[in-house]
C-alpha atoms as a PDB file:
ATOM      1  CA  UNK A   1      -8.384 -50.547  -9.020  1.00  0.00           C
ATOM      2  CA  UNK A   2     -10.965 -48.672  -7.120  1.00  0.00           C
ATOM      3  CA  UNK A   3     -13.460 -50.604  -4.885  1.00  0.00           C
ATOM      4  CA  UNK A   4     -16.489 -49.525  -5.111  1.00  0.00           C
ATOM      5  CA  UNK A   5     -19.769 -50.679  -2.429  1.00  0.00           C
ATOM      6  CA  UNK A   6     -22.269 -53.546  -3.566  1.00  0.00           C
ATOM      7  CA  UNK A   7     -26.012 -53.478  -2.747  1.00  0.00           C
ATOM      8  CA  UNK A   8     -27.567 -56.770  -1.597  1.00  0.00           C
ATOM      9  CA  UNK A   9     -28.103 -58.295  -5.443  1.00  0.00           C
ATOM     10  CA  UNK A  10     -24.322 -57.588  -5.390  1.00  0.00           C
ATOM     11  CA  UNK A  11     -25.057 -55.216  -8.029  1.00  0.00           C
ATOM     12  CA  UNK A  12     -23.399 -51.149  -8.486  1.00  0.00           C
ATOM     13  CA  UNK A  13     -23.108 -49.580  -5.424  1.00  0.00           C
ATOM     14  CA  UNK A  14     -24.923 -46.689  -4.236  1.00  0.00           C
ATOM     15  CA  UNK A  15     -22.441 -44.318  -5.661  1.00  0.00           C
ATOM     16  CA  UNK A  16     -22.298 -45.578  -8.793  1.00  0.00           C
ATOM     17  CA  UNK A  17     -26.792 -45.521  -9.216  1.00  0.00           C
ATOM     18  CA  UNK A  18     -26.528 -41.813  -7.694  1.00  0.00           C
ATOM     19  CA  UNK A  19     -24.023 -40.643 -10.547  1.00  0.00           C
ATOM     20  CA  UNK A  20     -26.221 -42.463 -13.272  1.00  0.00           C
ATOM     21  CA  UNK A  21     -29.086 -40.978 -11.892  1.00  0.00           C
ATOM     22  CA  UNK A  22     -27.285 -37.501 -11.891  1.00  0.00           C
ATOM     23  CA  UNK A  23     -25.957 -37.760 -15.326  1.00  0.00           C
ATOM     24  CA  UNK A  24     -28.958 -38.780 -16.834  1.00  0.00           C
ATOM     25  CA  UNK A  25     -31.096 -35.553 -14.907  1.00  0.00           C
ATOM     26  CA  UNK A  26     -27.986 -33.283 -16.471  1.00  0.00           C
ATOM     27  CA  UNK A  27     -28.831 -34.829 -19.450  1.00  0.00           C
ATOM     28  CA  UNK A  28     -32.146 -34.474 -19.753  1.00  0.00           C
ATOM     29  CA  UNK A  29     -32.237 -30.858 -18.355  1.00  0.00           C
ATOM     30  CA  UNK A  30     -29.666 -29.570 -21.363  1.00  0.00           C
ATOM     31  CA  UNK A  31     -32.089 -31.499 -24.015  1.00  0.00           C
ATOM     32  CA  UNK A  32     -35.356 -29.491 -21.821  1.00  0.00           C
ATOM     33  CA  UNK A  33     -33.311 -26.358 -22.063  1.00  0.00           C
ATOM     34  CA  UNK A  34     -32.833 -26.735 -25.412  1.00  0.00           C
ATOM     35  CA  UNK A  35     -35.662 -27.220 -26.554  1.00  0.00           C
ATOM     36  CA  UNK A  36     -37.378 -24.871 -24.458  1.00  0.00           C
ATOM     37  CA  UNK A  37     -34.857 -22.550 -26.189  1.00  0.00           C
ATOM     38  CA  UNK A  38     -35.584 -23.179 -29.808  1.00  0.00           C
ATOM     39  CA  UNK A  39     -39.313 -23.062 -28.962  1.00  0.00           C
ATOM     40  CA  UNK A  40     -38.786 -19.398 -28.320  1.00  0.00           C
ATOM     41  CA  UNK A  41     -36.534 -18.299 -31.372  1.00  0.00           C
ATOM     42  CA  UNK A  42     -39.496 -19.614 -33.260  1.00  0.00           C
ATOM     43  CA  UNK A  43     -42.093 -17.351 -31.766  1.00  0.00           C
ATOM     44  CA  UNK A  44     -40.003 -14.774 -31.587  1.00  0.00           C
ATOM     45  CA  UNK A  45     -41.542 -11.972 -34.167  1.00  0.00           C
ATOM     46  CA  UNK A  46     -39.562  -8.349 -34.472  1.00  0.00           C
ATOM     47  CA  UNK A  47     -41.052  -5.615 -32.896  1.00  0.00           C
ATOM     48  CA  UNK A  48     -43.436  -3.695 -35.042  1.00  0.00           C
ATOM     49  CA  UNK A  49     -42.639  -0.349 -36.315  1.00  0.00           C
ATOM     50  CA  UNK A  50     -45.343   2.197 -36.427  1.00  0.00           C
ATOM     51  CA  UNK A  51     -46.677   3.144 -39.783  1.00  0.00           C
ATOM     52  CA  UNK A  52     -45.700   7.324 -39.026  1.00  0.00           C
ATOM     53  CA  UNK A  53     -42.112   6.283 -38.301  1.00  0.00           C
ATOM     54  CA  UNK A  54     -38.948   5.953 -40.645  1.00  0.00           C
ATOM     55  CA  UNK A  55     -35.448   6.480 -41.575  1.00  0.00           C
ATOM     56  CA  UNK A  56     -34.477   9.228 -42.263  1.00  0.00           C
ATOM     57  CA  UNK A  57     -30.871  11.188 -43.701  1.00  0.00           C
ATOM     58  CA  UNK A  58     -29.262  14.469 -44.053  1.00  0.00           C
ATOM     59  CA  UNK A  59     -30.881  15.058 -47.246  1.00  0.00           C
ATOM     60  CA  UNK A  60     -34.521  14.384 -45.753  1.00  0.00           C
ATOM     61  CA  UNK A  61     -33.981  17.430 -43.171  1.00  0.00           C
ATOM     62  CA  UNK A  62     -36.554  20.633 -43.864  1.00  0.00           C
ATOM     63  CA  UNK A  63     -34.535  23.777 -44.283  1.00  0.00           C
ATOM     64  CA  UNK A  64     -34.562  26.108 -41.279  1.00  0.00           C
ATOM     65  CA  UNK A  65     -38.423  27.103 -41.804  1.00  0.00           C
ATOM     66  CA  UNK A  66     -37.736  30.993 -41.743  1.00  0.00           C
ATOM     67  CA  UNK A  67     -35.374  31.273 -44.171  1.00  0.00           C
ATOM     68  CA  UNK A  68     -35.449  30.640 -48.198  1.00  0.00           C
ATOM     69  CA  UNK A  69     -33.648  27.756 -49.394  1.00  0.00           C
ATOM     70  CA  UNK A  70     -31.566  27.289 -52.168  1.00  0.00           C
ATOM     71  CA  UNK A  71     -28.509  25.650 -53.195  1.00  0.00           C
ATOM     72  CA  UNK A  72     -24.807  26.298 -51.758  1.00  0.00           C
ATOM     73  CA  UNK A  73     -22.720  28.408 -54.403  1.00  0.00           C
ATOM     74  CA  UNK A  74     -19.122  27.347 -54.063  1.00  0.00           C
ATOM     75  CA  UNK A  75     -16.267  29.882 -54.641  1.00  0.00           C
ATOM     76  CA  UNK A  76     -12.717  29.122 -54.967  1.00  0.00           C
ATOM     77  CA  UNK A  77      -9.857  30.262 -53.398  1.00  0.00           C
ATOM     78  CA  UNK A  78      -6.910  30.129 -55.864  1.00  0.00           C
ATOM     79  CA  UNK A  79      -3.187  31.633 -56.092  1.00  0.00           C
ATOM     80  CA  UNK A  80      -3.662  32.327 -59.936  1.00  0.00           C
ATOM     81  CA  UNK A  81      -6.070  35.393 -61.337  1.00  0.00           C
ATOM     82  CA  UNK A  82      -8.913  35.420 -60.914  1.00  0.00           C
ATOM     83  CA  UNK A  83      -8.062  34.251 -56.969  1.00  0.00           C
ATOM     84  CA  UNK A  84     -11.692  34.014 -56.595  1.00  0.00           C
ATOM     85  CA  UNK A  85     -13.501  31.814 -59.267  1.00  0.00           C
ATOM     86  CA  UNK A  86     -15.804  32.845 -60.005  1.00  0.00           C
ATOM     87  CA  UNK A  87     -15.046  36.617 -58.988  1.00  0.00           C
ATOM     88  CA  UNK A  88     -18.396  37.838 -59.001  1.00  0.00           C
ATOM     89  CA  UNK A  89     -22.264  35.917 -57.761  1.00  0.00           C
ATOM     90  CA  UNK A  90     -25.485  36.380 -58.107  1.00  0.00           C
ATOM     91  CA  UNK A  91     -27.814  34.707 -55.494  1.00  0.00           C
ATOM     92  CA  UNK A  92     -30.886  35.119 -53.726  1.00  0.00           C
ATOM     93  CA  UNK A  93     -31.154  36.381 -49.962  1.00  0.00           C
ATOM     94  CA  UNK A  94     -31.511  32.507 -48.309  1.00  0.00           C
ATOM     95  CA  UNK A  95     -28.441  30.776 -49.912  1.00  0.00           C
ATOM     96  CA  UNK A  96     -25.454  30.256 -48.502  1.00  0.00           C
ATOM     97  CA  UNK A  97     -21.857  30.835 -50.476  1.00  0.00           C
ATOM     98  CA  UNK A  98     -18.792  28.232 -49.626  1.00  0.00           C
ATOM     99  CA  UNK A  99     -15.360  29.505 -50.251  1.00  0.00           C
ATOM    100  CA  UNK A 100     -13.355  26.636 -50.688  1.00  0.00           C
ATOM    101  CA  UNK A 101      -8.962  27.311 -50.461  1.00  0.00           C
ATOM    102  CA  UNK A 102      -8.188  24.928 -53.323  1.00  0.00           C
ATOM    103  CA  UNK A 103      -4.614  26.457 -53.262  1.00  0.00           C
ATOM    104  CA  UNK A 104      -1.532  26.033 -51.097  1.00  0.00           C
ATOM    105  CA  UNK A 105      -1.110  28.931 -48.559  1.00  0.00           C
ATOM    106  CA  UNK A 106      -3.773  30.473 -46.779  1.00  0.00           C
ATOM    107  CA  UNK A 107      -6.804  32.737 -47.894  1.00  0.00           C
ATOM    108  CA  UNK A 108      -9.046  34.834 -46.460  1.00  0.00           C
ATOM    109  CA  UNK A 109     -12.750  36.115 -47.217  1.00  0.00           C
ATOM    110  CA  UNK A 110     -13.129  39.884 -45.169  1.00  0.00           C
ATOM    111  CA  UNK A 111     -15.866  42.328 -45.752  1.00  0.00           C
ATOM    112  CA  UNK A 112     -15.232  44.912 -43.122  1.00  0.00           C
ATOM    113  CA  UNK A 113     -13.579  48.455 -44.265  1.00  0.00           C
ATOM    114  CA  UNK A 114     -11.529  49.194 -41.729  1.00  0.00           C
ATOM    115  CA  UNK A 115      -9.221  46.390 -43.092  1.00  0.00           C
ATOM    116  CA  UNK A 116      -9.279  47.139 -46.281  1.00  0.00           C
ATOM    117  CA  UNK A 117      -6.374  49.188 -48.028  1.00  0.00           C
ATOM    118  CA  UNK A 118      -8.952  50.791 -50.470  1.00  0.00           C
ATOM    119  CA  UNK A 119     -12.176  51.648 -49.581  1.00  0.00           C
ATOM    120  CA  UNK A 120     -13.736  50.627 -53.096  1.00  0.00           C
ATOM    121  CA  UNK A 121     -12.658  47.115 -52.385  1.00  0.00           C
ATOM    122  CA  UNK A 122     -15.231  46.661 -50.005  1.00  0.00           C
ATOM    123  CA  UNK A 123     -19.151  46.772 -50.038  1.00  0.00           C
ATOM    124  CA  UNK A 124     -22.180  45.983 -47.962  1.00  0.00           C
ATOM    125  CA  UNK A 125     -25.824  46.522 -47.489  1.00  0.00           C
ATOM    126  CA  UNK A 126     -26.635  49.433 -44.343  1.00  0.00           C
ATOM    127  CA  UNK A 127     -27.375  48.240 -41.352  1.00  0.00           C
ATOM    128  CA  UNK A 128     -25.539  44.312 -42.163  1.00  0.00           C
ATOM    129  CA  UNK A 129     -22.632  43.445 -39.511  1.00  0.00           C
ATOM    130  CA  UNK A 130     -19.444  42.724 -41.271  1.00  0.00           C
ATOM    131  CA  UNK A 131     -17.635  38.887 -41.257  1.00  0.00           C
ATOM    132  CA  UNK A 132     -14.517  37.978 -42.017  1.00  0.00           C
ATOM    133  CA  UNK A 133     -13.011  34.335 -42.309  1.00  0.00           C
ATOM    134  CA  UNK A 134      -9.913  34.363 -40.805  1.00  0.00           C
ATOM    135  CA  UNK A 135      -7.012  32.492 -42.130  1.00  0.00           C
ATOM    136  CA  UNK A 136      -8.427  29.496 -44.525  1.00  0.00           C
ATOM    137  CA  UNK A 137      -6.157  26.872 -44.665  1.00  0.00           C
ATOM    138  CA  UNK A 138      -5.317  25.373 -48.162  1.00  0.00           C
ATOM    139  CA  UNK A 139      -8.170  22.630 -48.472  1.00  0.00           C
ATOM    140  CA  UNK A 140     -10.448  24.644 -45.814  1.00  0.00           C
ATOM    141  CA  UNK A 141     -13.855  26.122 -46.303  1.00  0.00           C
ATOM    142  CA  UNK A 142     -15.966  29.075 -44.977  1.00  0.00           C
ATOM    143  CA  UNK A 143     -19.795  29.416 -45.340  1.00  0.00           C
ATOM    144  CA  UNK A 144     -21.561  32.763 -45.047  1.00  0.00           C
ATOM    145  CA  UNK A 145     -25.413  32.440 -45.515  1.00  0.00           C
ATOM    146  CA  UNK A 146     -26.719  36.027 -47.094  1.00  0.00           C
ATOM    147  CA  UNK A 147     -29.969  36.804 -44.942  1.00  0.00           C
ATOM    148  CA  UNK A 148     -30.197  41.267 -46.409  1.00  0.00           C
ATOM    149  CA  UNK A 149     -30.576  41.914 -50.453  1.00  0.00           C
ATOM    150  CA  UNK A 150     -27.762  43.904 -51.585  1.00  0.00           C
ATOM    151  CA  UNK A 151     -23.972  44.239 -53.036  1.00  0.00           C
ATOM    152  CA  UNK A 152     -21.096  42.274 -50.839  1.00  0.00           C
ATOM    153  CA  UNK A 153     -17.569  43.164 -52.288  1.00  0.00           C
ATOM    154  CA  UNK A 154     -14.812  41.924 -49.997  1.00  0.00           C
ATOM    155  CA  UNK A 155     -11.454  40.897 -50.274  1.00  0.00           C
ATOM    156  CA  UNK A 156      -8.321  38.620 -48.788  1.00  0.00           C
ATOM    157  CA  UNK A 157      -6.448  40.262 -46.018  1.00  0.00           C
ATOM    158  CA  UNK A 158      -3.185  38.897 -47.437  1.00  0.00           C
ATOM    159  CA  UNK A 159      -3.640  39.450 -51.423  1.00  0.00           C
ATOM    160  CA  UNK A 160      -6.160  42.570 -51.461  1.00  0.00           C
ATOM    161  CA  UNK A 161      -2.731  44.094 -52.600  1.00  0.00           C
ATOM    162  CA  UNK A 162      -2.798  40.698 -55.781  1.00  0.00           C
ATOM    163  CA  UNK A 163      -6.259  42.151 -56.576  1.00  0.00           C
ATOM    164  CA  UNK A 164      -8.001  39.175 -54.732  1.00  0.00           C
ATOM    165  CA  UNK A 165     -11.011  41.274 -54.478  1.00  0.00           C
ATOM    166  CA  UNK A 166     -14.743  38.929 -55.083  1.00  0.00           C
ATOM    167  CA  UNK A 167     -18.661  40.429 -54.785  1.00  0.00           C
ATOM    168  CA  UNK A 168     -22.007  38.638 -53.816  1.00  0.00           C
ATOM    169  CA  UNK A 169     -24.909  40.427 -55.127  1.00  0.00           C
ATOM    170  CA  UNK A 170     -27.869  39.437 -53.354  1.00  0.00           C
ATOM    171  CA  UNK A 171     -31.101  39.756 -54.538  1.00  0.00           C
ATOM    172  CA  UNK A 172     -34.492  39.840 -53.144  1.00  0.00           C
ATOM    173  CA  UNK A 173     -36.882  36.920 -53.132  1.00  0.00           C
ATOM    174  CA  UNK A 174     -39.036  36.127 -55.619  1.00  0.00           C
ATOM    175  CA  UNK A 175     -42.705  36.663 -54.315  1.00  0.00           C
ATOM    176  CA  UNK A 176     -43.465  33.150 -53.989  1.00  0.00           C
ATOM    177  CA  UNK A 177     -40.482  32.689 -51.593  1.00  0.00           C
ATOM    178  CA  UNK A 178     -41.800  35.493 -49.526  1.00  0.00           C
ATOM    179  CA  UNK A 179     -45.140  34.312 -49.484  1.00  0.00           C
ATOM    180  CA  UNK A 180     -43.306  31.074 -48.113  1.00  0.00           C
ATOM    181  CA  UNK A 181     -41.450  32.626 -45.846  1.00  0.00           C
ATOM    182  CA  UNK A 182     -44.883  35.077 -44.318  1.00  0.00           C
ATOM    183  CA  UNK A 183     -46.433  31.927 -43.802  1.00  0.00           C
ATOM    184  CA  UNK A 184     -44.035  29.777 -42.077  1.00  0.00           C
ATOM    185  CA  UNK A 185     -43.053  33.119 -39.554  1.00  0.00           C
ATOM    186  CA  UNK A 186     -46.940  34.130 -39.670  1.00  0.00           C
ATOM    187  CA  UNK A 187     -47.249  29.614 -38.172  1.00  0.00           C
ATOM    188  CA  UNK A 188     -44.328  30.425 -35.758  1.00  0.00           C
ATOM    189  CA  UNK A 189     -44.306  33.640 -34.411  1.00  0.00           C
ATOM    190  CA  UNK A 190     -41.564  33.301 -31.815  1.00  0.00           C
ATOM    191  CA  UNK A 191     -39.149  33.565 -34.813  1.00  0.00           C
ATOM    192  CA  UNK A 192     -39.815  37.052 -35.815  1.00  0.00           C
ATOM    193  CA  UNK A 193     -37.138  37.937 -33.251  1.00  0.00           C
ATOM    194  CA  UNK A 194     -34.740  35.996 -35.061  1.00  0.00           C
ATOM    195  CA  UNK A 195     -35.323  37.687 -38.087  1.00  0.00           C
ATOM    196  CA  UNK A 196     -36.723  40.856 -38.131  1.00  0.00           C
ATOM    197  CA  UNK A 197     -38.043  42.355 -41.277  1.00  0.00           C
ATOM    198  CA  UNK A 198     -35.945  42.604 -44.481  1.00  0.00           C
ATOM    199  CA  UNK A 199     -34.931  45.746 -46.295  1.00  0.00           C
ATOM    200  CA  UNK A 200     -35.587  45.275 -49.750  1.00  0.00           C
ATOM    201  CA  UNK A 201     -34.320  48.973 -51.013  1.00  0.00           C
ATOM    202  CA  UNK A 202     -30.908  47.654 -51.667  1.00  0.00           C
END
């Protein structure tokens, strides 16, 4: 058994007062720290959030402001007549069209005639750049937003010979959409170059 040394009363030695005495500060430092601890949780108060800011989502974003908006019209891609369903749109110049290959080899959406085996299978506005899709996967999508008034006929590159032939017309905005659409250019003038004024004569 372990000696340890006596003080004068013959009482614990000085090793055994100078752990006591170090326990007990350990001690009394974790109960200090503690409370010092729980002090703060309880004045803690969350940050406050300005009145002018919230969350937002997807469906809270403003349309571009120099365009009209308007819902997406979805057109499917199928391998049964009609291939495109429906074959034939009406929409206003602002919306976008989604062609959506519900079938199970590829389709295409192409609008430029000098890939077309007939001419009559394709149409556009003067003066409006062709697009074309490239291969859509079975399950893929392309989206075309419609920014001219005016016919669009195009076809598929691998079925115009099935008759997989489809036409957007797109017509002109109403006058209150224009008025919209003067005003929020008219506010933000830069964007004129990014859309320069509309030919309605189509």
């Amino acid at each position: 058994m372990p000696k340890f040394a006596t003080n004068s009363e013959r009482g614990p030695g000085v090793c055994a007062s100078l752990s006591g005495l170090a326990l007990a500060t350990v001690i009394s430092l974790v109960i200090g720290l503690s409370a010092s601890l729980s002090a703060i949780k309880a004045d803690a108060k969350p940050l406050d959030t300005p009145t002018d800011v919230r969350a937002t989502t997807a469906d809270d974003a403003a349309p571009p402001p120099s365009e009209v908006s308007g819902p997406t019209v979805v057109v499917k891609m199928s391998d049964d007549m009609p291939m495109y369903q429906p074959d034939s749109i009406i929409i206003r110049v602002g919306q976008t069209v989604e062609w959506v290959n519900t079938g199970i080899v590829s389709h295409s959406v192409v609008d430029d005639p000098t890939k077309a085996d007939k001419p009559e299978d394709v149409a556009l506005p003067s003066d409006v750049p062709t697009f074309s899709s490239g291969n859509v996967m079975p399950g893929g999508k392309f989206r075309y937003t419609f920014l001219t008034p005016g016919t669009y006929r195009y076809f598929c590159m691998s079925h115009e010979v099935d008759g997989m032939v489809g036409e957007v017309i797109v017509q002109p905005p109403t006058p209150e959409e224009a008025a919209r659409e003067a005003s929020q250019l008219h506010a933000q003038p830069w964007r004129m170059n990014e859309h320069p004024a509309r030919d309605t004569d189509h």
